[in-house]
C-alpha atoms as a PDB file:
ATOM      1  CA  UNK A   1       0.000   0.000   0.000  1.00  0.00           C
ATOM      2  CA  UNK A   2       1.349   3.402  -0.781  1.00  0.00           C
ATOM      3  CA  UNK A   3       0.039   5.673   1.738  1.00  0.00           C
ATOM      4  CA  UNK A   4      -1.789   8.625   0.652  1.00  0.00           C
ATOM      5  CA  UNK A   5      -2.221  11.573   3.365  1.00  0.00           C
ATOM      6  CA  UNK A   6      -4.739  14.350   3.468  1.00  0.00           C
ATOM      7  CA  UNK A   7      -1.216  16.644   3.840  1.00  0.00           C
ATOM      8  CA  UNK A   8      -1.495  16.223  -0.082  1.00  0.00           C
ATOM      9  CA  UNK A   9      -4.996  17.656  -0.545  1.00  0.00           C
ATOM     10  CA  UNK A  10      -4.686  21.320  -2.301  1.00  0.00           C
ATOM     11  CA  UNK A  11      -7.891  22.048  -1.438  1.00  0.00           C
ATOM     12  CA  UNK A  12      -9.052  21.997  -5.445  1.00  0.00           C
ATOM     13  CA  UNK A  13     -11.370  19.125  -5.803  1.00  0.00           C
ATOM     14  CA  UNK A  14     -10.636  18.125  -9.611  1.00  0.00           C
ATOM     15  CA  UNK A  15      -6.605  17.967  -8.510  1.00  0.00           C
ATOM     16  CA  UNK A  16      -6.675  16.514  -5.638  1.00  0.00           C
ATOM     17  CA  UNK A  17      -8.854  13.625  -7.250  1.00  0.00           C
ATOM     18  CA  UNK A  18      -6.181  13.593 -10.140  1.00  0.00           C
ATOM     19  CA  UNK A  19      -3.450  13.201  -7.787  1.00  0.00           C
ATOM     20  CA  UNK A  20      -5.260  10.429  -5.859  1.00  0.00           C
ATOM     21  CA  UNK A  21      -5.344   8.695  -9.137  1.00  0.00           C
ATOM     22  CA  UNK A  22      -1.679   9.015  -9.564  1.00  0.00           C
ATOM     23  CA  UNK A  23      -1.186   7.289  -6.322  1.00  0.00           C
ATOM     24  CA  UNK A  24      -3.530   4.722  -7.076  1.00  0.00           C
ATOM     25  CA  UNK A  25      -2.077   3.938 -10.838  1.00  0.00           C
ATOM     26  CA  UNK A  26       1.669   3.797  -8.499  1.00  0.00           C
ATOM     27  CA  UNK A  27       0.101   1.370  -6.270  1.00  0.00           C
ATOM     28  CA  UNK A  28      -1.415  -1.225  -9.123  1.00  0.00           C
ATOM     29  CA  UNK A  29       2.184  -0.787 -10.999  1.00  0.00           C
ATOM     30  CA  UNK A  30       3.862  -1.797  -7.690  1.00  0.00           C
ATOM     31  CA  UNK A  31       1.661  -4.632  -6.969  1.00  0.00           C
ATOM     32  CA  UNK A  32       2.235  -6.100 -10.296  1.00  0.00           C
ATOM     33  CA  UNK A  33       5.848  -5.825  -9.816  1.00  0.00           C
ATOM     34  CA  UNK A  34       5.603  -7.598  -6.701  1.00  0.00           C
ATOM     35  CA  UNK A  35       3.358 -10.135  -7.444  1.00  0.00           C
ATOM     36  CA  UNK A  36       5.398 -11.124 -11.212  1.00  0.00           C
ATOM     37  CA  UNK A  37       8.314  -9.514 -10.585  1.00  0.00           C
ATOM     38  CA  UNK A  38      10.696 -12.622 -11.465  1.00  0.00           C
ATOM     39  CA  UNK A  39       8.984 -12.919 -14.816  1.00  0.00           C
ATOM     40  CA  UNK A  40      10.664 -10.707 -17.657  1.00  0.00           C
ATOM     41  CA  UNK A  41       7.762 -10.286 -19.496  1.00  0.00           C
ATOM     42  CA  UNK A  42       5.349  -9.387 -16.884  1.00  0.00           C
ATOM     43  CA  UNK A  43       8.575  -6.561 -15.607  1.00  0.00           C
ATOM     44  CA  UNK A  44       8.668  -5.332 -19.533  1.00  0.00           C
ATOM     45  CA  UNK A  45       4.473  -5.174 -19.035  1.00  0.00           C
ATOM     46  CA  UNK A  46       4.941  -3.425 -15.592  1.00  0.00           C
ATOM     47  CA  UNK A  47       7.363  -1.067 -17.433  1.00  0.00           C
ATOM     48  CA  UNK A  48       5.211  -0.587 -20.434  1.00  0.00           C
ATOM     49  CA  UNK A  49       1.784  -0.378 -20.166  1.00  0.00           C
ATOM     50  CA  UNK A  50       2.777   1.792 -16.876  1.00  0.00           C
ATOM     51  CA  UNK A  51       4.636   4.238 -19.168  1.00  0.00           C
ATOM     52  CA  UNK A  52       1.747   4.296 -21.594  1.00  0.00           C
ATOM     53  CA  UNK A  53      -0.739   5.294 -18.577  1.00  0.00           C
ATOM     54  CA  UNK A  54       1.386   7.840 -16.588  1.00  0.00           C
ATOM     55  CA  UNK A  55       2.761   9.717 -20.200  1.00  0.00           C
ATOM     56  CA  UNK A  56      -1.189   9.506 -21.097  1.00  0.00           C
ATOM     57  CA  UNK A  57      -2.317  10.686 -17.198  1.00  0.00           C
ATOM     58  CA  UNK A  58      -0.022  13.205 -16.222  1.00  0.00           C
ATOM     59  CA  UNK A  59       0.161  15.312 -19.711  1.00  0.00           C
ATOM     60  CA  UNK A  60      -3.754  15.459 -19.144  1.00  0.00           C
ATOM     61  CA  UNK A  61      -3.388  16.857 -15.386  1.00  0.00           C
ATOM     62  CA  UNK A  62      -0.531  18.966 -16.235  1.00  0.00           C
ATOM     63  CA  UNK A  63      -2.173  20.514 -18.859  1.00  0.00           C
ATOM     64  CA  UNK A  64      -5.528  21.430 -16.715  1.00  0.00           C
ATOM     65  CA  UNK A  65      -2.457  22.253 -13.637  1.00  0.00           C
ATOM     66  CA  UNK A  66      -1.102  24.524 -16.337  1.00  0.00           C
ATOM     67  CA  UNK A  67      -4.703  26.165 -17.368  1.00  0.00           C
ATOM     68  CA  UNK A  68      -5.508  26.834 -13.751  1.00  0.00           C
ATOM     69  CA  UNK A  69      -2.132  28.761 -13.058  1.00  0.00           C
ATOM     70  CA  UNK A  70      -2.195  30.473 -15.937  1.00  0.00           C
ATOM     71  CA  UNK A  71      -5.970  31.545 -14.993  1.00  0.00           C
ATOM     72  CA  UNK A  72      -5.091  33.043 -11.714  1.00  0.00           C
ATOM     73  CA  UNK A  73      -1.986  34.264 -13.021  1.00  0.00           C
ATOM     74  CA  UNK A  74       0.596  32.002 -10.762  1.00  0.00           C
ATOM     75  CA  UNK A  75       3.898  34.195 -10.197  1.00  0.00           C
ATOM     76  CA  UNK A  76       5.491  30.630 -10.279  1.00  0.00           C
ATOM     77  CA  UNK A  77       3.564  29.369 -13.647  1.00  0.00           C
ATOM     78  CA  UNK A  78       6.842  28.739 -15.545  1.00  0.00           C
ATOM     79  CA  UNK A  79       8.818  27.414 -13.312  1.00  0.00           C
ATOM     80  CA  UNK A  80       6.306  24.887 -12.132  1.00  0.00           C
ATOM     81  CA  UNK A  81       5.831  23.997 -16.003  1.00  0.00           C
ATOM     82  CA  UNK A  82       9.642  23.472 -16.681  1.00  0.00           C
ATOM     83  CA  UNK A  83       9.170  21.079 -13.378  1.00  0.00           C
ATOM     84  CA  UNK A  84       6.470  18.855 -15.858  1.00  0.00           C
ATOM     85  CA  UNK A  85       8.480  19.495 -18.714  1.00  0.00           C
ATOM     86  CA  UNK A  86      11.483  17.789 -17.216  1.00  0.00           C
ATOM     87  CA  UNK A  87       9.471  14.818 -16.091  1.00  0.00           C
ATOM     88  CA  UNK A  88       8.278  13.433 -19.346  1.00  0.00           C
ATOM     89  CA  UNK A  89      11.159  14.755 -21.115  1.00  0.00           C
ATOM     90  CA  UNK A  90      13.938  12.959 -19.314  1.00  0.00           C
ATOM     91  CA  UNK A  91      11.867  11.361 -16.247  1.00  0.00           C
ATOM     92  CA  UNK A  92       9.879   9.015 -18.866  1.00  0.00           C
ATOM     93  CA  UNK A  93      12.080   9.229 -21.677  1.00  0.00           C
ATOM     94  CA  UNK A  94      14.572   7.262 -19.974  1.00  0.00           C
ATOM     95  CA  UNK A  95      11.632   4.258 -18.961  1.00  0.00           C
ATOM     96  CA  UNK A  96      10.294   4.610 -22.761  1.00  0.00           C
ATOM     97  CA  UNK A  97      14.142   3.657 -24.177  1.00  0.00           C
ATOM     98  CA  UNK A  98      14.296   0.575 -21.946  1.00  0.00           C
ATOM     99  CA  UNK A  99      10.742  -0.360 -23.425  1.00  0.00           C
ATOM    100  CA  UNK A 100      12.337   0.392 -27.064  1.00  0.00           C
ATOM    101  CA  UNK A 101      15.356  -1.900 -25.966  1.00  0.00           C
ATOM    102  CA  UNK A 102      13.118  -4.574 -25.563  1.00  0.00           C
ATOM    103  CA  UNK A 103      14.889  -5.894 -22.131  1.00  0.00           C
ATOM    104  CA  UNK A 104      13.636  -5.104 -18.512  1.00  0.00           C
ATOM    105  CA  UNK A 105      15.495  -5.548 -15.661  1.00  0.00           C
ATOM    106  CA  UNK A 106      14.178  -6.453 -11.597  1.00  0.00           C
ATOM    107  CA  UNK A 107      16.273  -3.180 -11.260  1.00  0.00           C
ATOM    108  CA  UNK A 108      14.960  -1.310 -14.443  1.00  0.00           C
ATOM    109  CA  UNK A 109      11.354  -2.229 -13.012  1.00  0.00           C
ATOM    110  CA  UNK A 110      12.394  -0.942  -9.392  1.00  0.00           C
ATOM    111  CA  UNK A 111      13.465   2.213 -10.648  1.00  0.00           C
ATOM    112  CA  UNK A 112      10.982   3.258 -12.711  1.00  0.00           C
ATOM    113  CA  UNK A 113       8.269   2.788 -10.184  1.00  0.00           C
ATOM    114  CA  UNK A 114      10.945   4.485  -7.148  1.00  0.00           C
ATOM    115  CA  UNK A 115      11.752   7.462  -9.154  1.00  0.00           C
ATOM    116  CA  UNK A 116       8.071   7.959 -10.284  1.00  0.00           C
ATOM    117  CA  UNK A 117       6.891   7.611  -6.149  1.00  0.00           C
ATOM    118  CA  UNK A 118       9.440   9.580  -5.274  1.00  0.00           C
ATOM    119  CA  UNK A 119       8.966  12.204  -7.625  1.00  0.00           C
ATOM    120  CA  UNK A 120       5.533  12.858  -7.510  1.00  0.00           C
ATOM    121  CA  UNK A 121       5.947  13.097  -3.618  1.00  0.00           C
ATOM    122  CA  UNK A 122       8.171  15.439  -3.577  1.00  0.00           C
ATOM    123  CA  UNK A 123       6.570  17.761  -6.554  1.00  0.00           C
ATOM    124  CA  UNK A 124       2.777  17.265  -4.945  1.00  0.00           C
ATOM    125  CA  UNK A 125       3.997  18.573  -1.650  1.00  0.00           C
ATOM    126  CA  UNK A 126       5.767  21.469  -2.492  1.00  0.00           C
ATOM    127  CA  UNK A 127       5.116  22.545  -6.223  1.00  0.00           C
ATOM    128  CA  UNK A 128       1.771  22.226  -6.113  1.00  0.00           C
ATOM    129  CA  UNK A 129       0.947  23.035  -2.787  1.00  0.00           C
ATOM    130  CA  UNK A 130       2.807  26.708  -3.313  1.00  0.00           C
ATOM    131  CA  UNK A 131       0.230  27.331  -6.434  1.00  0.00           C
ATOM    132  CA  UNK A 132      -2.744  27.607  -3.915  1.00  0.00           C
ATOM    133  CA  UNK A 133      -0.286  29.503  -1.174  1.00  0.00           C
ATOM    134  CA  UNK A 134       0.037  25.814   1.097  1.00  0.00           C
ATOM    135  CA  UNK A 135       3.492  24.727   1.895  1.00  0.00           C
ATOM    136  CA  UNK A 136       7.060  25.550   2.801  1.00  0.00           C
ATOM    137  CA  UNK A 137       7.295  27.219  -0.606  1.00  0.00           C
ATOM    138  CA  UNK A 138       4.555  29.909  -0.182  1.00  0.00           C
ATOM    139  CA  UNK A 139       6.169  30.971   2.720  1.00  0.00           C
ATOM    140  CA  UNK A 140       8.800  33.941   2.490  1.00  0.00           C
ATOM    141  CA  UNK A 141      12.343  33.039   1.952  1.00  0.00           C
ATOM    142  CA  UNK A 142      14.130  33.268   5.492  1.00  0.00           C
ATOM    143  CA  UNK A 143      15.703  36.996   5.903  1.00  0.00           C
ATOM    144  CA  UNK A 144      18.733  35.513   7.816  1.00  0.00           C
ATOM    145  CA  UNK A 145      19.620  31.888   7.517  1.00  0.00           C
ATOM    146  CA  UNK A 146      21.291  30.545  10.612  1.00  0.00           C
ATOM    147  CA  UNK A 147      20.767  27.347  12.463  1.00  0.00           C
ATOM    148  CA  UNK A 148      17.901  27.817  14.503  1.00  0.00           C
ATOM    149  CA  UNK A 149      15.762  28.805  10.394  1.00  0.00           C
ATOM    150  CA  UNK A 150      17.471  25.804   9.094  1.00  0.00           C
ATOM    151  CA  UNK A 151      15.910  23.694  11.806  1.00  0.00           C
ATOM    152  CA  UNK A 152      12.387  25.427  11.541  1.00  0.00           C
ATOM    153  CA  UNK A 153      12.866  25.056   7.686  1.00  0.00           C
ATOM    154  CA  UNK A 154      13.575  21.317   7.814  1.00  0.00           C
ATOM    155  CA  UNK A 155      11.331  20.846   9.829  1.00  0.00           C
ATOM    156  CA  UNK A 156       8.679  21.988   8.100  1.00  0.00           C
ATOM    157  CA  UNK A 157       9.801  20.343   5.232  1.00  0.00           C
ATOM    158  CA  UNK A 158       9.680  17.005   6.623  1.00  0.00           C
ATOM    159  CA  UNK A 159       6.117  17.293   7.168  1.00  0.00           C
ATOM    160  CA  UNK A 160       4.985  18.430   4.710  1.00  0.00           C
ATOM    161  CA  UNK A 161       6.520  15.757   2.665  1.00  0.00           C
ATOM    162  CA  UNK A 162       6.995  12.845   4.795  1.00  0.00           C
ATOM    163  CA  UNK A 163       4.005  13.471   7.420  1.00  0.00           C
ATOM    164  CA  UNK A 164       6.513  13.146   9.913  1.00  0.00           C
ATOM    165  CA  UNK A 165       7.475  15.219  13.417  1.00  0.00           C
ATOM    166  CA  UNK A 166      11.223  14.766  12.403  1.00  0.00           C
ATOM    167  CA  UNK A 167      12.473  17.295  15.583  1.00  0.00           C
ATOM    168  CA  UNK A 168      15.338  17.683  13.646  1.00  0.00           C
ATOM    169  CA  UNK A 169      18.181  19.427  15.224  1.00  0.00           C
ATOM    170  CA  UNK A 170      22.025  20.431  14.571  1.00  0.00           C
ATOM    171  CA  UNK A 171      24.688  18.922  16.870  1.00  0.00           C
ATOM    172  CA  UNK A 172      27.318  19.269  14.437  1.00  0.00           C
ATOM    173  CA  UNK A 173      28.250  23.090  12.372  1.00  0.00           C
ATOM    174  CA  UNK A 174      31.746  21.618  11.243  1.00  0.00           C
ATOM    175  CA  UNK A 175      30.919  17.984  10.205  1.00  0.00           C
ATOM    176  CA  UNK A 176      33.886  15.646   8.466  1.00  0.00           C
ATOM    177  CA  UNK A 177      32.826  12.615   7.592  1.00  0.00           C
ATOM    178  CA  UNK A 178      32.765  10.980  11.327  1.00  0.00           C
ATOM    179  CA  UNK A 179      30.892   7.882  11.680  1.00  0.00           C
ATOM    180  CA  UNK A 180      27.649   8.005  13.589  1.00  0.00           C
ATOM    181  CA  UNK A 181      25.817   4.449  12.323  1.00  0.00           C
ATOM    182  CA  UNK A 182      25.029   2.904   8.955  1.00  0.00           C
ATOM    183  CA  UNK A 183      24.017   5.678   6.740  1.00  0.00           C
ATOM    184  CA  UNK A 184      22.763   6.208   2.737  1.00  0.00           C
ATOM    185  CA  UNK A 185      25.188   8.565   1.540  1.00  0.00           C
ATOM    186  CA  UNK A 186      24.342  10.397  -2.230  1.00  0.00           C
ATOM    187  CA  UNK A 187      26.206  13.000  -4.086  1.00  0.00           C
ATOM    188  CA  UNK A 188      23.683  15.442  -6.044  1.00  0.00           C
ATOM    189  CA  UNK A 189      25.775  18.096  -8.759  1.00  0.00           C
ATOM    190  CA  UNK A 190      23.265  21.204  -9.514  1.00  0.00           C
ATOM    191  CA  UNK A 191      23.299  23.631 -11.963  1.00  0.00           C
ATOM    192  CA  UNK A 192      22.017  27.314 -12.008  1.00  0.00           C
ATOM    193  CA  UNK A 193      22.427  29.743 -14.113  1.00  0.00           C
ATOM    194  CA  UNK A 194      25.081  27.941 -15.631  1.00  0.00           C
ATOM    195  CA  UNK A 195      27.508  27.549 -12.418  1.00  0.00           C
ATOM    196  CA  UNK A 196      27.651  24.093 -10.763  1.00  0.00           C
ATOM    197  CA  UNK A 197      26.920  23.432  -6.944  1.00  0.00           C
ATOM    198  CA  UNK A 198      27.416  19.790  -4.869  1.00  0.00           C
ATOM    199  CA  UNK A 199      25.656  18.501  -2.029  1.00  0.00           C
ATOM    200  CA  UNK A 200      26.474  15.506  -0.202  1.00  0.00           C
ATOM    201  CA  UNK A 201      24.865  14.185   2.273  1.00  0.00           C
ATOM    202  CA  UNK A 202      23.358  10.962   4.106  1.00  0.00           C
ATOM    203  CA  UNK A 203      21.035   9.677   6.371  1.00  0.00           C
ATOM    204  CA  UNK A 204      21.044   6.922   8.851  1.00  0.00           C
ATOM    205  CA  UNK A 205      19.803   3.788   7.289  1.00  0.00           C
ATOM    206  CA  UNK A 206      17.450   3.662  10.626  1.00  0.00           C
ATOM    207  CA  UNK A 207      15.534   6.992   9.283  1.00  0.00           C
ATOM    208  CA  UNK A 208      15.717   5.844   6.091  1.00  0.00           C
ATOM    209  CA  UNK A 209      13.568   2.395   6.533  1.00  0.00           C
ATOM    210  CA  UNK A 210      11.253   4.035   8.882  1.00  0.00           C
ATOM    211  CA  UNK A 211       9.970   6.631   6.308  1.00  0.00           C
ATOM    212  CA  UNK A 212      10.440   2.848   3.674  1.00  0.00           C
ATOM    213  CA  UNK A 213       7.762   1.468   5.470  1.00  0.00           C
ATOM    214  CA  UNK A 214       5.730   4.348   5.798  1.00  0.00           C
ATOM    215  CA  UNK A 215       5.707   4.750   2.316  1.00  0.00           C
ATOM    216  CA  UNK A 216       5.990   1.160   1.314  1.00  0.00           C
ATOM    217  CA  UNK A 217       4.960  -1.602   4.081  1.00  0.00           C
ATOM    218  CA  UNK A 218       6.991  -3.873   5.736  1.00  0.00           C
ATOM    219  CA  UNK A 219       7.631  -5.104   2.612  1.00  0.00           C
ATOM    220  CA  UNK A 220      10.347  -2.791   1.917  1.00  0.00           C
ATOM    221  CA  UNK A 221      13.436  -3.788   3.565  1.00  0.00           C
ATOM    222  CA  UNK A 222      13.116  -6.456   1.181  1.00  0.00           C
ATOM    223  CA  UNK A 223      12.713  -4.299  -1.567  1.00  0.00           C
ATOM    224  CA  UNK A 224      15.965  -2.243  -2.023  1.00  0.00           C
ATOM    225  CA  UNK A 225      16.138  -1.221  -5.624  1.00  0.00           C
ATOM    226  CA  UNK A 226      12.585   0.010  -5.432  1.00  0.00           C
ATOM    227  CA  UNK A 227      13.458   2.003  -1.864  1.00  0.00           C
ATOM    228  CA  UNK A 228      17.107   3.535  -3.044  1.00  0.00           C
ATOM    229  CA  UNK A 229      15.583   4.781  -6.090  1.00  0.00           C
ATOM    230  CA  UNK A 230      12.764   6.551  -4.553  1.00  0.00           C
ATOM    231  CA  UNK A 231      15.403   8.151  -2.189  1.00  0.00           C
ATOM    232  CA  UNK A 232      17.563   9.405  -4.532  1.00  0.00           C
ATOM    233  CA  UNK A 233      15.132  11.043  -6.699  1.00  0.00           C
ATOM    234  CA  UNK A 234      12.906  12.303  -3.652  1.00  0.00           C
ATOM    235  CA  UNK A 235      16.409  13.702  -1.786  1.00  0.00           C
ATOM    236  CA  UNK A 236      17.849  15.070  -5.275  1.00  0.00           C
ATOM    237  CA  UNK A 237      14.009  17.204  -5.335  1.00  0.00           C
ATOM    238  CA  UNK A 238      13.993  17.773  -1.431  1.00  0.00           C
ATOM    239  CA  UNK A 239      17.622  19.713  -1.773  1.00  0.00           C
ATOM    240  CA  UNK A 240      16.585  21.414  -4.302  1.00  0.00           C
ATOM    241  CA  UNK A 241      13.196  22.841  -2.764  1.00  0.00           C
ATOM    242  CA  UNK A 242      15.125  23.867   0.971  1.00  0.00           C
ATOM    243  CA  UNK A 243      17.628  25.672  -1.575  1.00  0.00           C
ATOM    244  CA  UNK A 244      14.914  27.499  -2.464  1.00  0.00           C
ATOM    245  CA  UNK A 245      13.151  28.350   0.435  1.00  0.00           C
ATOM    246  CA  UNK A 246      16.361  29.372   2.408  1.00  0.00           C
ATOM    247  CA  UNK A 247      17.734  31.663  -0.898  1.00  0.00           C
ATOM    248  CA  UNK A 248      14.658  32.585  -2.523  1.00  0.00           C
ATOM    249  CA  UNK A 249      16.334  31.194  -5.872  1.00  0.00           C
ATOM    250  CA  UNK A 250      13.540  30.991  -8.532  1.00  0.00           C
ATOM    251  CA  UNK A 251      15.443  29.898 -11.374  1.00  0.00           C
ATOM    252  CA  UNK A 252      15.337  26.413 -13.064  1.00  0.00           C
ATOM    253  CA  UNK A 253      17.840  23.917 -11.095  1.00  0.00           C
ATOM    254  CA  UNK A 254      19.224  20.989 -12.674  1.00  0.00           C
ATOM    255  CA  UNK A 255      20.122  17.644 -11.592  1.00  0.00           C
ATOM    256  CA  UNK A 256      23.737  17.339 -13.205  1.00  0.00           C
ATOM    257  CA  UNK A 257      24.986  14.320 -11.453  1.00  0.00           C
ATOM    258  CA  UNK A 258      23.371  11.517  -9.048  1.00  0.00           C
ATOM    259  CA  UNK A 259      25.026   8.883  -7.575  1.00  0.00           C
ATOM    260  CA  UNK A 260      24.991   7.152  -4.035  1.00  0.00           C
ATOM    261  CA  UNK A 261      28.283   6.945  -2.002  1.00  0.00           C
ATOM    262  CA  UNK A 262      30.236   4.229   0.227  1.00  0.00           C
ATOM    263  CA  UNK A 263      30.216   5.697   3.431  1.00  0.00           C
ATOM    264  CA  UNK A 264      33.777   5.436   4.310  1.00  0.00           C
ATOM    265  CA  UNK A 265      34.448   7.275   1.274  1.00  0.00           C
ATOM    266  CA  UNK A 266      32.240  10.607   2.537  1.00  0.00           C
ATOM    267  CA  UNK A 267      35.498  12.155   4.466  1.00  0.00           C
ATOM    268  CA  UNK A 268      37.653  12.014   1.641  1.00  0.00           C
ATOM    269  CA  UNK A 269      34.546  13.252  -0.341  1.00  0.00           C
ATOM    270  CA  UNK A 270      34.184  16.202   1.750  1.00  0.00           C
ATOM    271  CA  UNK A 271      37.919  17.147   1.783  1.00  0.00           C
ATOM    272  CA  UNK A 272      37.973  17.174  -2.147  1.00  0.00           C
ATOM    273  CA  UNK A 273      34.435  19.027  -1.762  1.00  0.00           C
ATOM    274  CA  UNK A 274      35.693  21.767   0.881  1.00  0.00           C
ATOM    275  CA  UNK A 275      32.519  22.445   1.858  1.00  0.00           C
ATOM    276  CA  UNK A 276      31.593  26.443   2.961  1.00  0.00           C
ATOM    277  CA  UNK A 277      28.356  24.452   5.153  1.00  0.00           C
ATOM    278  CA  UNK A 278      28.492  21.143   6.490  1.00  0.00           C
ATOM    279  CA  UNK A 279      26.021  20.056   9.178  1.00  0.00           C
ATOM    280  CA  UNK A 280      25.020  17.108  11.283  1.00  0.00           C
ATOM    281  CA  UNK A 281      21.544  16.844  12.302  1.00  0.00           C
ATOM    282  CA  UNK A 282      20.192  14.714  14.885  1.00  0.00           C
ATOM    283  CA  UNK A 283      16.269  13.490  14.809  1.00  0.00           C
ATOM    284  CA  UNK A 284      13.720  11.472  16.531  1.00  0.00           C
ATOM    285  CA  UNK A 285      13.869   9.204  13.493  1.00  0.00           C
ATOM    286  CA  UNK A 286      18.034   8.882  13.392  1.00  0.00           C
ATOM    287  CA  UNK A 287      21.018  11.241  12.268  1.00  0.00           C
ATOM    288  CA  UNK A 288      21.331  12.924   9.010  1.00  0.00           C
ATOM    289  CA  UNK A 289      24.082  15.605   7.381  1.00  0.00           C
ATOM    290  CA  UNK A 290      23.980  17.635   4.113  1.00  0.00           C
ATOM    291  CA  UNK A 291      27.225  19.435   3.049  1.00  0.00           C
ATOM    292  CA  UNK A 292      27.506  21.723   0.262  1.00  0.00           C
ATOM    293  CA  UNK A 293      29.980  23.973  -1.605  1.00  0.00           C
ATOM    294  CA  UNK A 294      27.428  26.546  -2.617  1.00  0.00           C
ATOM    295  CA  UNK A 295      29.188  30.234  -2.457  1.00  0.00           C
ATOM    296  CA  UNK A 296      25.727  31.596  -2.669  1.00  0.00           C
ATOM    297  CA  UNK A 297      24.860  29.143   0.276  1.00  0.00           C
ATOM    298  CA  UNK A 298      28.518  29.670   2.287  1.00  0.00           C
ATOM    299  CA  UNK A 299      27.440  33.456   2.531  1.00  0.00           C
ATOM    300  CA  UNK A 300      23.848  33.310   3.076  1.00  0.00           C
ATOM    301  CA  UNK A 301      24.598  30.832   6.403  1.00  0.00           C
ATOM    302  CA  UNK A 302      25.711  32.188   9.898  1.00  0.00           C
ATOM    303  CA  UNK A 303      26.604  29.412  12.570  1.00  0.00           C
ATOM    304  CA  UNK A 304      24.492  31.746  15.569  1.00  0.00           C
ATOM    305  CA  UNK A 305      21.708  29.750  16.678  1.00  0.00           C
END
């Protein structure tokens, strides 16, 4: 069962029906996978016929999305259709050249349905949620960014996306690389405006399979492929959206580079990285850190709680 949560209502009936529907089409993909997964053709069918509805069912409700901003004259209108654009353009191209390949992988068939979940989390709970002034992103961006907004911001982020208290806090303003537990550690390159930012960070695999099985059942732990790729898309988006609440950046950012990391390597990462911000977070969920060598972030930051 993918859980749905009234935190995703809008508050406009014909959406909020739409993206119900979404959910639901996410949910009969995933039980397919996981009741024919081991058969090829029924993962190339998954892959497929899944493809054919969501390229079908989202240009539809992006297209009425896109009417309605346009109608009330949304500051953010083309922004938030760039964010659609990008989906089918890369998003499902990349699913519809594995269908034209004519070979579909357990892990092909994971992804798709991960990076699909973990997009249209993310995009539902922030994007959309800002066009009818809901959200971290109708807020205003912070006036001074220290530690004490960061918390509030994260906060607020995480429950708005994850319908979670996360409590998160900072115990660490200078963090290296130390150990504190098995952790998912990802390295996201962004690009805006033409210059290149990286963020690394991880989160304790503890936090990780708690918001899993949220998401996903206790089926989950069992279900890697389908669980990393919904975090790295749904991290690579969740980055991107406290960047923007924190800087007030309205510009298109791009996803350059994704890729997890061994988590021995993450010192030697950050060294190479020289990070201007690097923080550890602790939660009632499990630890966390995102590091970054963002200028525009480095200045914007103050270590005063």
């Amino acid at each position: 069962m993918i859980t749905w949560s009234d935190n995703y209502l809008m508050g406009i009936e014909r959406f909020d029906e739409e993206h119900r529907q979404l959910f639901q089409i996410a949910e009969q993909i995933l039980d397919r996978m996981r009741t024919r997964g081991d058969e090829g053709t029924a993962r190339m069918f998954v892959v497929r016929e899944g493809l054919k509805y969501l390229e079908n069912y989202f240009a539809q409700h992006a297209i009425r999305e896109e009417a309605y901003m346009r109608q009330i004259q949304y500051d953010g209108y083309a922004l938030h259709k760039m964010l659609h654009d990008d989906f089918r353009k890369i998003q499902l191209a990349k699913y519809q050249r594995i269908v034209d390949s004519g070979v579909c992988t357990k892990e092909d068939a994971w992804d798709f349905i991960g990076t699909g979940i973990g997009w249209l989390l993310e995009h539902i709970t922030t994007a959309d949620m800002a066009i009818v002034g809901k959200g971290i992103l109708s807020r205003p961006a912070a006036s001074v960014v220290n530690a004490a907004a960061l918390e509030n911001e994260l906060n607020l982020l995480f429950a708005a996306t994850l319908n979670m208290e996360a409590d998160a806090r900072v115990v660490s303003a200078d963090y290296r690389g130390e150990p504190f537990g098995k952790a998912l550690c990802q390295r996201f390159v962004y690009s805006r405006n033409g210059q290149r930012s990286t963020v690394i960070s991880g989160i304790e695999r503890s936090f990780l399979m708690y918001v899993a099985n949220q998401l996903y059942g206790d089926r989950a732990q069992d279900e890697i492929d389908l669980v990393m790729s919904t975090v790295e898309m749904f991290s690579a988006q969740f980055w991107i959206t406290l960047a923007r609440q924190l800087a007030g950046f309205s510009e298109k950012i791009d996803v350059v580079e994704s890729r997890f990391l061994m988590q021995d390597a993450v010192p030697e990462e950050l060294r190479s990285m020289n990070p201007v911000v690097s923080l550890l977070f602790t939660s009632n969920k499990g630890k966390f850190f995102v590091s970054t060598n963002s200028p525009y972030m480095g200045k914007l930051f103050t270590k005063t709680a």
